[in-house]
Protein backbone atom coordinates (compact mmCIF):
# COMPACT_ATOMS: atom_id res chain seq x y z
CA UNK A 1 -24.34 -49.18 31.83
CA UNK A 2 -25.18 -52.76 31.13
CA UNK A 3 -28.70 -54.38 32.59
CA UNK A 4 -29.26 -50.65 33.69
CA UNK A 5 -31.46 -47.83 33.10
CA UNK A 6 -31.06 -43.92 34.69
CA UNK A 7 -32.55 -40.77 34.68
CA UNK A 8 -31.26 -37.47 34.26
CA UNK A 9 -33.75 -35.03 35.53
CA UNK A 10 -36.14 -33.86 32.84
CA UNK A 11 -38.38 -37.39 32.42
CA UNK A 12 -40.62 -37.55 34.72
CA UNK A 13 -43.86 -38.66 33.79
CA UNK A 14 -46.19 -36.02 32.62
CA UNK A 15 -49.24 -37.03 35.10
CA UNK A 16 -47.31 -36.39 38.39
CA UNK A 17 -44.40 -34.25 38.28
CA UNK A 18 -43.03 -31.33 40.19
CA UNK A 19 -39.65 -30.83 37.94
CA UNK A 20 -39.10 -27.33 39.55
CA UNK A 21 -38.35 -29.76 43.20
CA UNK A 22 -35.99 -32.29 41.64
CA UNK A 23 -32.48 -30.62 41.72
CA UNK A 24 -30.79 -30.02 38.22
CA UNK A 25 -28.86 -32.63 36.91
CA UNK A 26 -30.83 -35.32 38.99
CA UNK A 27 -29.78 -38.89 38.44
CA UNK A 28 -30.79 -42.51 39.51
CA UNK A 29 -30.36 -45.63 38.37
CA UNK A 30 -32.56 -48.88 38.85
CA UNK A 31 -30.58 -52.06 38.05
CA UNK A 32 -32.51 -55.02 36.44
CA UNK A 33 -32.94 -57.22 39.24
CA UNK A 34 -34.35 -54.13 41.62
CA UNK A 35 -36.47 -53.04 39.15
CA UNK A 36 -37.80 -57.15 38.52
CA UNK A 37 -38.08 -57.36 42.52
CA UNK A 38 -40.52 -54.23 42.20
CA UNK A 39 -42.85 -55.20 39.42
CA UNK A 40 -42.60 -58.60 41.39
CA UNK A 41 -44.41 -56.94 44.82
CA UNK A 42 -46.51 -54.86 43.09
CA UNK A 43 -48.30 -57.73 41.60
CA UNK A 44 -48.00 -59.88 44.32
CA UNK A 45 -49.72 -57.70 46.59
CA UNK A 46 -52.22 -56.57 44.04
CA UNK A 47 -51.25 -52.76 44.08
CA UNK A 48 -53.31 -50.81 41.65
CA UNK A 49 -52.02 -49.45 38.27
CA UNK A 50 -49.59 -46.77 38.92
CA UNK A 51 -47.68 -48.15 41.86
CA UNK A 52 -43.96 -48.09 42.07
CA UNK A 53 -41.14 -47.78 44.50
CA UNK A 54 -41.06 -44.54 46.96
CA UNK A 55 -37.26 -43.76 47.21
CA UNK A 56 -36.30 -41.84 50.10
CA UNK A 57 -34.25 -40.48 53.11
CA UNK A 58 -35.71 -40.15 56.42
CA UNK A 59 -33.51 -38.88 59.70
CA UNK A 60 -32.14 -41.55 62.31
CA UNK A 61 -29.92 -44.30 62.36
CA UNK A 62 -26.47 -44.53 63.90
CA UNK A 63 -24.80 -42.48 60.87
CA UNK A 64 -27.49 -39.65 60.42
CA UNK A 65 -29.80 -40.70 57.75
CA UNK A 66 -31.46 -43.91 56.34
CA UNK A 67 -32.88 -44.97 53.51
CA UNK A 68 -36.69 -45.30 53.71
CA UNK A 69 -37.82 -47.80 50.25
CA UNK A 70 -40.84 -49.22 50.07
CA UNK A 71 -43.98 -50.31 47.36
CA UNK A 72 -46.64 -47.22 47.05
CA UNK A 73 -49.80 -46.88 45.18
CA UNK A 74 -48.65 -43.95 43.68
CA UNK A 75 -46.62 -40.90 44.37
CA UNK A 76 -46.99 -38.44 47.37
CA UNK A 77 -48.08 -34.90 47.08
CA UNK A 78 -44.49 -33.26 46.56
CA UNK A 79 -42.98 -36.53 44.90
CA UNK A 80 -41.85 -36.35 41.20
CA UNK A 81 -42.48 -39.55 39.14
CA UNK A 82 -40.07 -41.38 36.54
CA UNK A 83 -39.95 -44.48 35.12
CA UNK A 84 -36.89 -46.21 36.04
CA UNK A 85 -35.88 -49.79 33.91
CA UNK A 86 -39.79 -50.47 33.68
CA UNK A 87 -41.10 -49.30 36.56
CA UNK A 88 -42.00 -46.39 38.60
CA UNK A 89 -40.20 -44.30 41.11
CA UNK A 90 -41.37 -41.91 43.65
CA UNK A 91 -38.88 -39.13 44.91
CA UNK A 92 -39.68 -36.22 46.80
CA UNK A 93 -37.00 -33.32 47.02
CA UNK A 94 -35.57 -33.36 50.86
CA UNK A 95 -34.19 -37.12 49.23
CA UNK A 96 -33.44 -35.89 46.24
CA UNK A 97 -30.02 -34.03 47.27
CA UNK A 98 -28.88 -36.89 49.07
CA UNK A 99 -29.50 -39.72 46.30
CA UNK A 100 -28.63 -38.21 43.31
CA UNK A 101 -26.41 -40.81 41.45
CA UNK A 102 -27.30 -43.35 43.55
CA UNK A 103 -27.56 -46.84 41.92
CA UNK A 104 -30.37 -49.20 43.73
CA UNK A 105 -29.50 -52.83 42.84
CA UNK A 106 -31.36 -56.32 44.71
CA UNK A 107 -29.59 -58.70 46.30
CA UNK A 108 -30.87 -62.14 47.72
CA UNK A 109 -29.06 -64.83 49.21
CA UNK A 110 -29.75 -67.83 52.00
CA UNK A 111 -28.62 -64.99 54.70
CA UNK A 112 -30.74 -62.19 52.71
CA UNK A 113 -32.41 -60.59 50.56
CA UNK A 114 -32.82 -56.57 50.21
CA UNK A 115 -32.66 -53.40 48.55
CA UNK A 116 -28.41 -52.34 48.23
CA UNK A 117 -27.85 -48.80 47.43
CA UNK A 118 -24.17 -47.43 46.06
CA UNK A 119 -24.97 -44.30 46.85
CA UNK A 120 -21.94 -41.72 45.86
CA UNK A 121 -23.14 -39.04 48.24
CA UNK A 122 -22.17 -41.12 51.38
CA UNK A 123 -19.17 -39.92 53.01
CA UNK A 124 -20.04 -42.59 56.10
CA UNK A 125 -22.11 -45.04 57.30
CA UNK A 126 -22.47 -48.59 59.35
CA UNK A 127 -22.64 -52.04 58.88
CA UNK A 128 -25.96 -52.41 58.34
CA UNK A 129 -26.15 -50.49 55.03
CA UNK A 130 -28.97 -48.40 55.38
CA UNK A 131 -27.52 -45.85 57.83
CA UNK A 132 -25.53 -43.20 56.00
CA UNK A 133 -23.83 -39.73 56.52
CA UNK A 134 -23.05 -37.44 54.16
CA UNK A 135 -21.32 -34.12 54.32
């Protein structure tokens, strides 16, 4: 894909991984402009070396699940860490199964600007975009 880069399983960086909890197979993708609005926050907020993006799912929301993104110093206990387009990305297994081949892309406008997610696991969701269902 053009101004893309994924993962398939298998490279995760070697100081933080747990490739035994990502399923088989795993794949995300970081677009260009998500991956410049991440090396953006972590600078200016003044995160230490090694922060990145924590990409999650967390339970709630009017469809089931949401999407839980957010700038960490580095990744959580059961998290495996890649480098995505630059930058790095936190993903612990219960998210795993529900974002694999998920695209994260960044969108900003006058009416906003956020995190999008084309998530090919979603069988359902709401208006608001971060409230998904799957099957």
């Amino acid at each position: 894909m053009y101004g893309t880069e994924h993962l398939k399983g298998g490279k995760e960086l070697a100081t933080k991984s747990h490739p035994e909890t990502i399923p088989a197979g795993f794949i995300l993708t970081v677009t260009d402009k998500a991956a410049a609005r991440v090396a953006h926050a972590i600078e200016e907020f003044d995160f230490p070396d090694g922060a990145g993006l924590r990409v999650g799912i967390t339970d709630g929301g009017c469809s089931g699940l949401n999407y839980d993104v957010g700038i960490a110093e580095g990744p959580g206990d059961d998290d495996t860490a890649f480098v995505l387009n630059g930058v790095n990305v936190f993903v612990n297994p219960f998210s795993a199964q529900y974002i694999s081949g998920m695209e994260i892309d960044w969108v900003s406008s006058m009416q906003e600007s956020r995190f999008v997610f084309a998530n090919p696991n979603e069988t359902g969701g709401c208006g608001c975009g971060v409230s998904f269902t799957v099957d």
